[in-house]
PDB file of N, CA and C in Angstrom:
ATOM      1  N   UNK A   1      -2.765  17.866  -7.013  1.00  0.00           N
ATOM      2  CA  UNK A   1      -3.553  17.316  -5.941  1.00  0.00           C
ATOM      3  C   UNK A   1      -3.014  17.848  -4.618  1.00  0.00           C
ATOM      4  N   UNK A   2      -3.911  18.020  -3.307  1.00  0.00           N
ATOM      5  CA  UNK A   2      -3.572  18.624  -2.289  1.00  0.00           C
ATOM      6  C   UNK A   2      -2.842  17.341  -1.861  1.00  0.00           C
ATOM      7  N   UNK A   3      -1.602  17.955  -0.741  1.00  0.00           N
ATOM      8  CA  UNK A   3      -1.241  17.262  -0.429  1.00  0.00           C
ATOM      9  C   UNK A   3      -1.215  16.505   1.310  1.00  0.00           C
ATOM     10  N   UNK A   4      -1.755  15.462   1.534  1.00  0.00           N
ATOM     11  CA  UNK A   4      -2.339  15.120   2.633  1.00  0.00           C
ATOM     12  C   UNK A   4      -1.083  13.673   3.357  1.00  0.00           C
ATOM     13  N   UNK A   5      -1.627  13.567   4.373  1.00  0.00           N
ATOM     14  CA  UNK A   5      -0.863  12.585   5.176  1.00  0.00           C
ATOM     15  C   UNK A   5      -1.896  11.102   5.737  1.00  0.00           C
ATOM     16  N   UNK A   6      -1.151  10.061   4.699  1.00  0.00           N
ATOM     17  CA  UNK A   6      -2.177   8.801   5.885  1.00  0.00           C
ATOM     18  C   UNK A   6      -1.704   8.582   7.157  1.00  0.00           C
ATOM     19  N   UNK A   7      -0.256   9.092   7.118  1.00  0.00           N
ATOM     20  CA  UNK A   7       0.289   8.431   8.676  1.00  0.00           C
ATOM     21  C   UNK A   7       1.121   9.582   9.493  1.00  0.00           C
ATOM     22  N   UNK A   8       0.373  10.406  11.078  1.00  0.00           N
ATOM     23  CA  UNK A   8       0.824  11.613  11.217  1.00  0.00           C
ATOM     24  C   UNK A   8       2.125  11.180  11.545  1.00  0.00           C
ATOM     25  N   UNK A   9       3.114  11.907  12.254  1.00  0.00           N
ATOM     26  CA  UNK A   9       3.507  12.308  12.800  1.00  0.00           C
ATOM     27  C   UNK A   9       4.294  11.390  14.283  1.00  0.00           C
ATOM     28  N   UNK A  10       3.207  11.295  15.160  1.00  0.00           N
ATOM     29  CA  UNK A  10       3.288  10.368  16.406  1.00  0.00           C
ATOM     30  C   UNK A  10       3.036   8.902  15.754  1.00  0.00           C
ATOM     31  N   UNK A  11       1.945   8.998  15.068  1.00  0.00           N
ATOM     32  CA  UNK A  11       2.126   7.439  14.986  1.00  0.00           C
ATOM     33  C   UNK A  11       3.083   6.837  13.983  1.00  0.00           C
ATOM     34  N   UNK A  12       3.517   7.603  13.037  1.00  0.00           N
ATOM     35  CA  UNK A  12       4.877   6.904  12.892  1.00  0.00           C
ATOM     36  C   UNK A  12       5.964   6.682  13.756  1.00  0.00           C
ATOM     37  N   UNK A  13       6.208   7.826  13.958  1.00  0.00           N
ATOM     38  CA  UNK A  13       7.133   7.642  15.452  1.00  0.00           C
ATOM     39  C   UNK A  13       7.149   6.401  16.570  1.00  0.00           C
ATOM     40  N   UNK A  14       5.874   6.195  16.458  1.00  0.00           N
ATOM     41  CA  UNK A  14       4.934   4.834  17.470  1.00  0.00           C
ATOM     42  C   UNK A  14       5.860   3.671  16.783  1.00  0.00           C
ATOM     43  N   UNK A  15       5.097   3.641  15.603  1.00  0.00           N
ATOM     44  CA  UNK A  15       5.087   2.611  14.605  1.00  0.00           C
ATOM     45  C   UNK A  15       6.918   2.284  14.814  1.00  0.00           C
ATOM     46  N   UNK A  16       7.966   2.884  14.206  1.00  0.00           N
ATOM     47  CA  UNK A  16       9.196   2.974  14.190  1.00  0.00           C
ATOM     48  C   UNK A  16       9.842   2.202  15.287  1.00  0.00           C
ATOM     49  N   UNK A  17       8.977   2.749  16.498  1.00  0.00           N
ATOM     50  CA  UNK A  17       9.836   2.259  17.794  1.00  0.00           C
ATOM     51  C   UNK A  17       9.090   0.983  18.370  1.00  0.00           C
ATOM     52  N   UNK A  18       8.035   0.594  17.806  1.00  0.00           N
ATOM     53  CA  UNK A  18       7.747  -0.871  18.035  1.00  0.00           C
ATOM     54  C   UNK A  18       8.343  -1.517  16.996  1.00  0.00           C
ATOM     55  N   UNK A  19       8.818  -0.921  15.735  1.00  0.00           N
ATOM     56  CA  UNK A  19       9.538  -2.157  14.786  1.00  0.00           C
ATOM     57  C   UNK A  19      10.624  -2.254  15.337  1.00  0.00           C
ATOM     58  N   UNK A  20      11.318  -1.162  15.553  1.00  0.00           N
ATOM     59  CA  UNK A  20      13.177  -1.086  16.252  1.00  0.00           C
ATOM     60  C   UNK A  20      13.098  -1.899  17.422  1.00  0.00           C
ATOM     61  N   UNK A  21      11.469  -2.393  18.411  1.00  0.00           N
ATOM     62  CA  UNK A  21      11.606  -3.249  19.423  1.00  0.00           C
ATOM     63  C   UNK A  21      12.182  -4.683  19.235  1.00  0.00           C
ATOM     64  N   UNK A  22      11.189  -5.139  17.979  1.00  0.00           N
ATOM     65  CA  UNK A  22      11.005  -6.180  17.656  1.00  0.00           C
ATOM     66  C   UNK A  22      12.127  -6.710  16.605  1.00  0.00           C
ATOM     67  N   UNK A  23      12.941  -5.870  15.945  1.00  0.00           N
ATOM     68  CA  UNK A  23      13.816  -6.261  15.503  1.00  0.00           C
ATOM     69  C   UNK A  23      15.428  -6.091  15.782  1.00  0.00           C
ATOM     70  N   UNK A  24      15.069  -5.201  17.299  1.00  0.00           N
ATOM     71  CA  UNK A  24      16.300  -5.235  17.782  1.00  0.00           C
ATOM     72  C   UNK A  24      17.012  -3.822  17.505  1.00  0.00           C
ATOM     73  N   UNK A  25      17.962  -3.713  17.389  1.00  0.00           N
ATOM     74  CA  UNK A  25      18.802  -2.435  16.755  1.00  0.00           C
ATOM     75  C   UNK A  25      18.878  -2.581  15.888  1.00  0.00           C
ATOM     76  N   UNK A  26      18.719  -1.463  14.865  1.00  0.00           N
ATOM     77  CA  UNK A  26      18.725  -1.044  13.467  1.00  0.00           C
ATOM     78  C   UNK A  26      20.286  -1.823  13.665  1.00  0.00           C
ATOM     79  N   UNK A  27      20.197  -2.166  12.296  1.00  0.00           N
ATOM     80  CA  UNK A  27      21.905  -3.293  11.805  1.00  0.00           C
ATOM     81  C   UNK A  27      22.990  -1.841  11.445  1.00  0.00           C
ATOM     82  N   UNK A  28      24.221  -2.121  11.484  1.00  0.00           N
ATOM     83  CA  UNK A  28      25.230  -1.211  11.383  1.00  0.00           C
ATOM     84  C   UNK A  28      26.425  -2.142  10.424  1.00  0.00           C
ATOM     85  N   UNK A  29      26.259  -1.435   9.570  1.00  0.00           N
ATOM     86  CA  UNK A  29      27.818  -1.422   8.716  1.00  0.00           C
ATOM     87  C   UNK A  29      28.414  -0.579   8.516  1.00  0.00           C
ATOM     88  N   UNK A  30      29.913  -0.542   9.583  1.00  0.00           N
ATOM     89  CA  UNK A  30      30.874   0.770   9.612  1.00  0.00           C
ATOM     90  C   UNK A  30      29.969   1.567  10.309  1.00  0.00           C
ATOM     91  N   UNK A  31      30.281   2.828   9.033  1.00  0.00           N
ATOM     92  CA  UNK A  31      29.475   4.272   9.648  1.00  0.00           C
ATOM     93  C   UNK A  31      28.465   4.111   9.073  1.00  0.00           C
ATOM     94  N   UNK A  32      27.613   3.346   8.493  1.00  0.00           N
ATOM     95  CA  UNK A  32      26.170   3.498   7.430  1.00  0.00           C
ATOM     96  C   UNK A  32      24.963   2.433   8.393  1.00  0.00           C
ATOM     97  N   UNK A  33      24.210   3.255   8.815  1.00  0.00           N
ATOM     98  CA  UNK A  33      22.910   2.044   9.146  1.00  0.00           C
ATOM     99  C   UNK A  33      22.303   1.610   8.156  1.00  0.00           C
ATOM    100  N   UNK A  34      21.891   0.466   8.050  1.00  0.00           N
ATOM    101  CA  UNK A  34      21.077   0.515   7.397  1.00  0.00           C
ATOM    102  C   UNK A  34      19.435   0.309   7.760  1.00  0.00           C
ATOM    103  N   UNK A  35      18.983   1.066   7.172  1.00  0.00           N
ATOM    104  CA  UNK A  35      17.623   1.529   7.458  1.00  0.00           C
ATOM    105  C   UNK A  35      16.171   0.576   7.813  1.00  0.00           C
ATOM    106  N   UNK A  36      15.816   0.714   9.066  1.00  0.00           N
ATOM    107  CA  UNK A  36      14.626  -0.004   9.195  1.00  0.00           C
ATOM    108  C   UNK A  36      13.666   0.358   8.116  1.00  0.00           C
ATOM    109  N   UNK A  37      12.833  -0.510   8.567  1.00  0.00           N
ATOM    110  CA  UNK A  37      11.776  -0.796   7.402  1.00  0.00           C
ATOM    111  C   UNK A  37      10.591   0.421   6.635  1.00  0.00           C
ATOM    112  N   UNK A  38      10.830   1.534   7.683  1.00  0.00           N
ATOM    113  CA  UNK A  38       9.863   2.702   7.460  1.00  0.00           C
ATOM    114  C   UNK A  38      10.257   3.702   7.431  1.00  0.00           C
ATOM    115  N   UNK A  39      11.942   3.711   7.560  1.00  0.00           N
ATOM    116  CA  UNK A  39      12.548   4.997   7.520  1.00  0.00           C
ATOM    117  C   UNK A  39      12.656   5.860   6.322  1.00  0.00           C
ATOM    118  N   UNK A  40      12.248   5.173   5.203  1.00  0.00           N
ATOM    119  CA  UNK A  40      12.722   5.240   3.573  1.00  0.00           C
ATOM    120  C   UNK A  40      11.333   5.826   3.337  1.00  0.00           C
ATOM    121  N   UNK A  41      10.452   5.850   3.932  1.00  0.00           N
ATOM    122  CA  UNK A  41       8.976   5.728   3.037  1.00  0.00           C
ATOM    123  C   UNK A  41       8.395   7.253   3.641  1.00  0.00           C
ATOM    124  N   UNK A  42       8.227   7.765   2.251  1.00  0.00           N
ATOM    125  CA  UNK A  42       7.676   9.129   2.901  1.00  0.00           C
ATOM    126  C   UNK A  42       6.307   9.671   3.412  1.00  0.00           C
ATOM    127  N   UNK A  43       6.141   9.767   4.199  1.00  0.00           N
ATOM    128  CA  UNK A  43       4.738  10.024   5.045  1.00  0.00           C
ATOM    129  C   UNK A  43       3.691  10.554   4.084  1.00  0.00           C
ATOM    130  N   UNK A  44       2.885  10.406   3.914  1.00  0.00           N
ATOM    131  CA  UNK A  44       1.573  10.561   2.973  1.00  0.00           C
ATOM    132  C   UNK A  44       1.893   9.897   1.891  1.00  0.00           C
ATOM    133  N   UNK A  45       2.705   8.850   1.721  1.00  0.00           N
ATOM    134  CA  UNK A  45       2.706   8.813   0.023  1.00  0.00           C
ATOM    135  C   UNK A  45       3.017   6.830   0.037  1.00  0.00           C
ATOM    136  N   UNK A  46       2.433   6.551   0.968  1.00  0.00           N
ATOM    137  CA  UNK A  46       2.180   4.971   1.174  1.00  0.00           C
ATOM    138  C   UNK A  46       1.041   4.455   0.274  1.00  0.00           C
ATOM    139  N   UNK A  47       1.162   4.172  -0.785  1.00  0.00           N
ATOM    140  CA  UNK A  47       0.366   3.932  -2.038  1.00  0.00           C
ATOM    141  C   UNK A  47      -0.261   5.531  -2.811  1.00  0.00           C
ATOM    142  N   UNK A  48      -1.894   5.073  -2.949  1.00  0.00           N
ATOM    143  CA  UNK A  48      -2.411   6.605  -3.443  1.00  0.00           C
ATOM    144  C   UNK A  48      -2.397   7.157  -2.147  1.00  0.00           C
ATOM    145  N   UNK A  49      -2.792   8.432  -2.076  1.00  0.00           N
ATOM    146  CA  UNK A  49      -3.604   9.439  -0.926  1.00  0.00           C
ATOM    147  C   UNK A  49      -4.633   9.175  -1.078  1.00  0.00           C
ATOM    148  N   UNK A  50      -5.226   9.072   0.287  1.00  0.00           N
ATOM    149  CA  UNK A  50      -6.856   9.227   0.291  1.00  0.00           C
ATOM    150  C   UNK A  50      -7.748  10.030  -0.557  1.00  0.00           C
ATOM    151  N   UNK A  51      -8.996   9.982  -1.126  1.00  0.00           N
ATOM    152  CA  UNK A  51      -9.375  11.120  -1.991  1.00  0.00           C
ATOM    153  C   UNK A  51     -10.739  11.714  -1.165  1.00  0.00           C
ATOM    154  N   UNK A  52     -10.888  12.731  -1.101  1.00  0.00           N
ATOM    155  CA  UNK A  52     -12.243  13.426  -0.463  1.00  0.00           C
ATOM    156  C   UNK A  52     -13.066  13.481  -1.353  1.00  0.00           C
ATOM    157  N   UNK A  53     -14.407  13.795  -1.324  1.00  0.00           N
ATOM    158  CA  UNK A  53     -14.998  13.826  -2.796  1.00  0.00           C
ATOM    159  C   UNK A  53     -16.674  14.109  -2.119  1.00  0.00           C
ATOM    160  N   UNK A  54     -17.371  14.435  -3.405  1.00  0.00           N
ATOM    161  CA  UNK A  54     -18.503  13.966  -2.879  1.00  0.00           C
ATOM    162  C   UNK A  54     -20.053  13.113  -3.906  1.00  0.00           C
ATOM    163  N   UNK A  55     -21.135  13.062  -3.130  1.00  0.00           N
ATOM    164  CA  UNK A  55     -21.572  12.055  -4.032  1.00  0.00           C
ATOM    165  C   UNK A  55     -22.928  12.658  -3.942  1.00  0.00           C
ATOM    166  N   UNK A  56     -23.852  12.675  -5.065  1.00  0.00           N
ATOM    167  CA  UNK A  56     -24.747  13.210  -5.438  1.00  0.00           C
ATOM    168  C   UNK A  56     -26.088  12.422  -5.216  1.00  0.00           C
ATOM    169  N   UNK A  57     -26.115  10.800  -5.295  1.00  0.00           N
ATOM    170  CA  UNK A  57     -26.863  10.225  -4.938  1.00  0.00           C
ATOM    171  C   UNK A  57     -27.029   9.061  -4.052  1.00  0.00           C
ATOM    172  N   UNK A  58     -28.140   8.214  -3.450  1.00  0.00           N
ATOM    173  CA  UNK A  58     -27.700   7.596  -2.100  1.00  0.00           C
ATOM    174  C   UNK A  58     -26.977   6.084  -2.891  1.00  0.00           C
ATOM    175  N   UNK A  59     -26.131   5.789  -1.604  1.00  0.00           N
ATOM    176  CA  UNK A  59     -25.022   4.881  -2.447  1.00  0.00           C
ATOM    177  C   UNK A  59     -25.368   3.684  -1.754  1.00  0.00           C
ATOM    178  N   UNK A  60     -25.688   2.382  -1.842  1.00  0.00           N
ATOM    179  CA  UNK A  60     -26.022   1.196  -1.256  1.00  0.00           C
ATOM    180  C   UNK A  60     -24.726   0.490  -1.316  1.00  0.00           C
ATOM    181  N   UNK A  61     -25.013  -0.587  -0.272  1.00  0.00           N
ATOM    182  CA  UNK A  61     -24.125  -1.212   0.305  1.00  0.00           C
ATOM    183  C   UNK A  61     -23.666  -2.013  -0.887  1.00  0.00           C
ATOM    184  N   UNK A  62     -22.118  -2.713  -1.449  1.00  0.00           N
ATOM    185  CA  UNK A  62     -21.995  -3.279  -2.401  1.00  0.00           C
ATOM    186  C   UNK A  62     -21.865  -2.779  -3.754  1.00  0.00           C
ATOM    187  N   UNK A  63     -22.417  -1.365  -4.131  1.00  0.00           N
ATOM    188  CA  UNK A  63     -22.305  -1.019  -5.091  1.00  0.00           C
ATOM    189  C   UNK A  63     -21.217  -0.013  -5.353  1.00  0.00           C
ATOM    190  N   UNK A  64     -20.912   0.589  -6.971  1.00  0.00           N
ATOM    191  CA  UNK A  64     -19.986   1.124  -7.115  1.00  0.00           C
ATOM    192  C   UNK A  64     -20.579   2.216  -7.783  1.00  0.00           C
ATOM    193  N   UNK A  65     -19.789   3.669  -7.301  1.00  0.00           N
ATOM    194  CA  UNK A  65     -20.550   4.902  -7.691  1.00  0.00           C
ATOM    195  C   UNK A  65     -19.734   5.819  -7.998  1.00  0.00           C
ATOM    196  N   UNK A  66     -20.366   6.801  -8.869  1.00  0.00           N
ATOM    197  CA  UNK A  66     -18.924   7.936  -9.436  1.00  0.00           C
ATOM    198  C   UNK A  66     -19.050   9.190  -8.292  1.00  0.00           C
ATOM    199  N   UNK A  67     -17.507   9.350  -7.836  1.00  0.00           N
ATOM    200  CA  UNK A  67     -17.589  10.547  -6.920  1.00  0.00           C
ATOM    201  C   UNK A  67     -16.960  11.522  -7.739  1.00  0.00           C
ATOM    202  N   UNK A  68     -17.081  12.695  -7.041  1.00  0.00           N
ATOM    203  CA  UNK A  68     -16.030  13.332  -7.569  1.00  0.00           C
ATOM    204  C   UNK A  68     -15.600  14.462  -6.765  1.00  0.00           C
ATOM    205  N   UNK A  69     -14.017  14.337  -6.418  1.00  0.00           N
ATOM    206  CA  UNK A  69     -13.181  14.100  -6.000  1.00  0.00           C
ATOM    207  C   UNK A  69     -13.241  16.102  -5.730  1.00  0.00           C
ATOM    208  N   UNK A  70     -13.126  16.321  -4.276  1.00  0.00           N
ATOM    209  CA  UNK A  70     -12.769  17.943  -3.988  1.00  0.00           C
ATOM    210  C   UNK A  70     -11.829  18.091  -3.110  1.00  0.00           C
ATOM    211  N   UNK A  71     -11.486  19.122  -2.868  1.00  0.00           N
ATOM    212  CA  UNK A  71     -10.255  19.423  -2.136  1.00  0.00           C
ATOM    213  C   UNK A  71     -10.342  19.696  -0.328  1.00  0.00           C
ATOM    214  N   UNK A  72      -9.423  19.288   0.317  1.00  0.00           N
ATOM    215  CA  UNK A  72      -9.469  19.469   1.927  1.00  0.00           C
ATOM    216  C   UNK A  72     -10.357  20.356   2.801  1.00  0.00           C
ATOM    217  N   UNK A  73     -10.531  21.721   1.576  1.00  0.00           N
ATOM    218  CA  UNK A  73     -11.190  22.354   2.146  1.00  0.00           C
ATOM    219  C   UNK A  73     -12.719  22.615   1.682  1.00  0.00           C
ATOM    220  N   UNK A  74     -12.871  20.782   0.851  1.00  0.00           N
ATOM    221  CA  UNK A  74     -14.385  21.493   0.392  1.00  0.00           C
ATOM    222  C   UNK A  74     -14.851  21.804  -0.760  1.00  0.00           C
ATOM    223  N   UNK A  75     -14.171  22.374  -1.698  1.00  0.00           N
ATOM    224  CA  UNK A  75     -14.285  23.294  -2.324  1.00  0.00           C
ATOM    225  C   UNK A  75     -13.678  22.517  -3.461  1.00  0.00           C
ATOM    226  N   UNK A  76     -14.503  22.650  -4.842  1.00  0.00           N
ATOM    227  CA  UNK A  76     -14.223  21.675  -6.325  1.00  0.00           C
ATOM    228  C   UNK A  76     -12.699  22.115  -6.887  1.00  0.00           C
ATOM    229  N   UNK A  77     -12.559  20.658  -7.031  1.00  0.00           N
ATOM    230  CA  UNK A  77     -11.353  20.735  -8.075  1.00  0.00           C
ATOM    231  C   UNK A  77     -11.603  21.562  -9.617  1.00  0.00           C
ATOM    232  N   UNK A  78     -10.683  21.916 -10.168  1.00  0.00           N
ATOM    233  CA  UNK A  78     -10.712  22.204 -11.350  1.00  0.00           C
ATOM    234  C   UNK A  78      -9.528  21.946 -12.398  1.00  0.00           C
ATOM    235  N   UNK A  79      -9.725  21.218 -13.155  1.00  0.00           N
ATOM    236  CA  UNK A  79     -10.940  20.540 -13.987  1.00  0.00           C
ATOM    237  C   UNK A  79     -11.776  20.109 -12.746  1.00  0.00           C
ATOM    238  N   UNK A  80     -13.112  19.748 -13.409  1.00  0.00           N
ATOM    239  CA  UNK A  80     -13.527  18.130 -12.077  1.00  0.00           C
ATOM    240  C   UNK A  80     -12.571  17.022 -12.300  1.00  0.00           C
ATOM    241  N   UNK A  81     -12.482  16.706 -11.084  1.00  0.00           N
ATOM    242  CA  UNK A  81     -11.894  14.861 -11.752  1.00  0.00           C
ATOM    243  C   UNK A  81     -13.264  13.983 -10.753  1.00  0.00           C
ATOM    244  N   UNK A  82     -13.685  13.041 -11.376  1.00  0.00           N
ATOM    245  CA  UNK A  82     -14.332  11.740 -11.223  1.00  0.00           C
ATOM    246  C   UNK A  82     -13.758  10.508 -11.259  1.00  0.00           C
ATOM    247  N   UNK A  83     -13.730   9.628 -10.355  1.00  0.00           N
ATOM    248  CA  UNK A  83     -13.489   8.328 -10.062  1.00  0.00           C
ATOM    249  C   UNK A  83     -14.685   7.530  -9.383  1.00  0.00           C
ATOM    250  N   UNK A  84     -14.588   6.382 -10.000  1.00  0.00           N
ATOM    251  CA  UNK A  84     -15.326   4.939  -9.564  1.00  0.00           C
ATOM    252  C   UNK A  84     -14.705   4.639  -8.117  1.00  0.00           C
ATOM    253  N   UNK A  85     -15.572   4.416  -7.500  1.00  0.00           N
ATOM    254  CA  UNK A  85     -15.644   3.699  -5.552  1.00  0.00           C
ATOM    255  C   UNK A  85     -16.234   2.830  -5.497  1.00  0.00           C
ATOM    256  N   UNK A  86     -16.205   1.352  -5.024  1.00  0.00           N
ATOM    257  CA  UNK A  86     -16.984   0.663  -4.422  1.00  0.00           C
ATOM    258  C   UNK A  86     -17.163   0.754  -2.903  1.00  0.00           C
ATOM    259  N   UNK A  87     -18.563   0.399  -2.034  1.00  0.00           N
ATOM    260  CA  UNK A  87     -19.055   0.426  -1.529  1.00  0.00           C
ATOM    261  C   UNK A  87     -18.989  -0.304  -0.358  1.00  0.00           C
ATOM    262  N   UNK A  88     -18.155  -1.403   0.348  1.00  0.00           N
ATOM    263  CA  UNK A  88     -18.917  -2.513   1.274  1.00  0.00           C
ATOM    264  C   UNK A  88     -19.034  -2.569   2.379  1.00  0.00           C
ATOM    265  N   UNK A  89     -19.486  -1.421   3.118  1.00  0.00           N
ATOM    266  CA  UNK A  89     -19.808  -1.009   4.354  1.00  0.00           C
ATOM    267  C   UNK A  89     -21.597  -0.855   4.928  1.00  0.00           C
ATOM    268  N   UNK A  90     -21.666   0.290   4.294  1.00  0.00           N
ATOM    269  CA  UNK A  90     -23.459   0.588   4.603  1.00  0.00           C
ATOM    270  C   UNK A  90     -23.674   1.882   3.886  1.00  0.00           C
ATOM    271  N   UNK A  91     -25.428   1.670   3.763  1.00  0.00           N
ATOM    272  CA  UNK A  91     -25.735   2.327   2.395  1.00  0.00           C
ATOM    273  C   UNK A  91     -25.276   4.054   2.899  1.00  0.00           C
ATOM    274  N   UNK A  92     -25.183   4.860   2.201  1.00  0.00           N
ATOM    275  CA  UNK A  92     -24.758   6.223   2.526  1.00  0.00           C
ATOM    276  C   UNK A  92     -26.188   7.149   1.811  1.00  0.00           C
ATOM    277  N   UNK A  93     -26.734   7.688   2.323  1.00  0.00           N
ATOM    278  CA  UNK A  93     -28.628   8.266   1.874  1.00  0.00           C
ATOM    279  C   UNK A  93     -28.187   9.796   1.528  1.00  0.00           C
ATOM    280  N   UNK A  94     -28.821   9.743   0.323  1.00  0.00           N
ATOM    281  CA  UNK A  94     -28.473  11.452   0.114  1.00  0.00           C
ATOM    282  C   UNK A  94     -29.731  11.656  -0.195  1.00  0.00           C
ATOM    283  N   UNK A  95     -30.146  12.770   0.481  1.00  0.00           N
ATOM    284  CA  UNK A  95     -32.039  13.070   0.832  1.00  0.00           C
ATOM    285  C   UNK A  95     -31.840  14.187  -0.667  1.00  0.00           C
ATOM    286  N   UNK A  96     -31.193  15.005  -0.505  1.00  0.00           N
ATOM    287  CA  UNK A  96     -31.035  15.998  -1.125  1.00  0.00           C
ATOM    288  C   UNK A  96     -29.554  17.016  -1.078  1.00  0.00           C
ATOM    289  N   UNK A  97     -28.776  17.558  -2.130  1.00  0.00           N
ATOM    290  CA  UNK A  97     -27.790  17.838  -2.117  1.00  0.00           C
ATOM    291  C   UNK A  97     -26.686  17.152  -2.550  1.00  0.00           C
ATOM    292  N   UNK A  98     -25.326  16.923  -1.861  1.00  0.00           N
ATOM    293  CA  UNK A  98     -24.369  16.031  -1.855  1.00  0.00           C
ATOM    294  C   UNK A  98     -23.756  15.520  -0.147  1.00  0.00           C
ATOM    295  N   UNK A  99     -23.381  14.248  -0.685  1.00  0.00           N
ATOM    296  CA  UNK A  99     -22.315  14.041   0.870  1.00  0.00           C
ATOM    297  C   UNK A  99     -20.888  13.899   0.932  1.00  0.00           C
ATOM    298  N   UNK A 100     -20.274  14.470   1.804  1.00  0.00           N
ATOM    299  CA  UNK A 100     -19.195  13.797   1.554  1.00  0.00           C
ATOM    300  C   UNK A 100     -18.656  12.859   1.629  1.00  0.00           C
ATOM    301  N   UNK A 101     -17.477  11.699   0.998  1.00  0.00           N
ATOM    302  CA  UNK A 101     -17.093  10.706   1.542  1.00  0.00           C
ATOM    303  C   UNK A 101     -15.634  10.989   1.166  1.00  0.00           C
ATOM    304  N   UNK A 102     -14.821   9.610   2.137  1.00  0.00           N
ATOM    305  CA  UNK A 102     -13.644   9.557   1.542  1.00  0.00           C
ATOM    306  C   UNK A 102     -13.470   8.210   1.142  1.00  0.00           C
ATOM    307  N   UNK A 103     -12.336   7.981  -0.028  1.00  0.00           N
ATOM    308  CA  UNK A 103     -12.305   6.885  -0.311  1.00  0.00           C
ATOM    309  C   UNK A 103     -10.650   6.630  -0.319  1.00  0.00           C
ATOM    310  N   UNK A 104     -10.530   5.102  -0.402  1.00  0.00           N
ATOM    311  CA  UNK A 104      -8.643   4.688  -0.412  1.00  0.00           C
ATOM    312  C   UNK A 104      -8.692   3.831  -1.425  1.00  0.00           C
ATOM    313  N   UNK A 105      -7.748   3.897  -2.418  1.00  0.00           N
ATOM    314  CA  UNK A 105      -7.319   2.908  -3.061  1.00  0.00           C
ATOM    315  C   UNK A 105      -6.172   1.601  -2.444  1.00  0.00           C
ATOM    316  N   UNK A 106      -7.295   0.359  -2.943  1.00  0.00           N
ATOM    317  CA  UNK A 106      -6.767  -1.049  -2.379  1.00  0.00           C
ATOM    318  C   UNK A 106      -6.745  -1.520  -3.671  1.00  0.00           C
ATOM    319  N   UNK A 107      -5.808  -2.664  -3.433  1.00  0.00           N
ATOM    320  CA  UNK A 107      -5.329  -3.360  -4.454  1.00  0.00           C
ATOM    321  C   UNK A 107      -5.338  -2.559  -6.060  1.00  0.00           C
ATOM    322  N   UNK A 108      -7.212  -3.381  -6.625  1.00  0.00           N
ATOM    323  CA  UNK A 108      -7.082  -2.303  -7.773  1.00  0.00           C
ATOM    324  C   UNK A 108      -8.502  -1.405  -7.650  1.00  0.00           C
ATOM    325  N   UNK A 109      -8.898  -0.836  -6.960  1.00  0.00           N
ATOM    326  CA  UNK A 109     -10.210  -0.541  -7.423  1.00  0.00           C
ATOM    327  C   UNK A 109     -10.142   0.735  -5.996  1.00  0.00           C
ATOM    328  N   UNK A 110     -10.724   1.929  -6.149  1.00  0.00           N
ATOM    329  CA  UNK A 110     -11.057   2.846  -5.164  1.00  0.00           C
ATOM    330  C   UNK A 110     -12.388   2.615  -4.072  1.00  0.00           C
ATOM    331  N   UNK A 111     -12.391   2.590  -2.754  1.00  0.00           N
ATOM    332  CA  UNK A 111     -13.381   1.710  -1.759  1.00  0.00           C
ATOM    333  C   UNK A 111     -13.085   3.109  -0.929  1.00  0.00           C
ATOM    334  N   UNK A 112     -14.798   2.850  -0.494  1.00  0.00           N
ATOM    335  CA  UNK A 112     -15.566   4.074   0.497  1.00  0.00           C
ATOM    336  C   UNK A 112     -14.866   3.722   2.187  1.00  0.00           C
ATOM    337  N   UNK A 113     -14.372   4.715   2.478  1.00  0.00           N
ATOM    338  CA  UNK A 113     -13.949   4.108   4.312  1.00  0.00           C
ATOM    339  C   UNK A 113     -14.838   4.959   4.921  1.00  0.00           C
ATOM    340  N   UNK A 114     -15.158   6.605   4.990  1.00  0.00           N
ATOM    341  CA  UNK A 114     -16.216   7.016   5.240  1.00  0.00           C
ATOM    342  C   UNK A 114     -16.614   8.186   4.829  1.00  0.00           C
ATOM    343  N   UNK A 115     -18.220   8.261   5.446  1.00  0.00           N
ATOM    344  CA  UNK A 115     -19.301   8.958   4.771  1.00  0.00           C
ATOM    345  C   UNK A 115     -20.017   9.847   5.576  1.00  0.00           C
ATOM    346  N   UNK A 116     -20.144  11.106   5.092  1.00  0.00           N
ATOM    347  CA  UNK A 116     -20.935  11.951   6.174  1.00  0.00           C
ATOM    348  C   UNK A 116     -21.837  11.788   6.499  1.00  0.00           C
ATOM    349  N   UNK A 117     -22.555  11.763   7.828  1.00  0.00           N
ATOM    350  CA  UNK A 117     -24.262  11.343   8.173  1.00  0.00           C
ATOM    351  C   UNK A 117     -25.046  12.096   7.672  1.00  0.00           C
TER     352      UNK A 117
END
């Protein structure tokens, strides 16, 4: 799988220095800090990665539909891979062709965040 980032760069950086606000100085034993809360966690890999994909027919609000899943630049995986998405935003209309969407895995199930016009 390509490998992508949910959280760049700056806004971790952001993120880091409003936790280090709020909790003060990172704690110190001896020579060893020990580590705030986000220092450990490696950037793109905060649960699944997002998946790109696309979808062949129009997808209504509430429902759950098979995408299948392509790469950053577009262009099909191989093998295909297919996964189940649910829906609960607004319907996504495919006149003709495919669209793209992306989806995130929550809790247990893969959900649409967005969809090309």
């Amino acid at each position: 799988m390509e490998k992508g980032f949910l959280i760049g760069e700056s806004l971790l950086t952001r993120i880091k220095t409003s936790l280090d606000r709020a909790d003060g100085q990172p704690i110190r034993l001896g020579d060893a800090a020990i580590p705030t809360r986000l220092q450990d966690v490696p950037r793109g890999r905060i649960g699944n990665e997002p998946r790109l994909g696309t979808i062949a027919a129009t997808w209504a609000k509430g429902q759950t539909a098979t995408v299948t899943q392509i790469k950053a630049d577009g262009t099909a995986l191989s093998p295909t891979v297919e996964f189940n998405a649910t829906n609960w935003f607004a319907a996504v209309t495919v006149a003709s062709g495919t669209k793209k969407v992306l989806c995130v895995f929550v809790g247990d199930r893969w959900l649409l965040i967005a969809a090309e016009c």
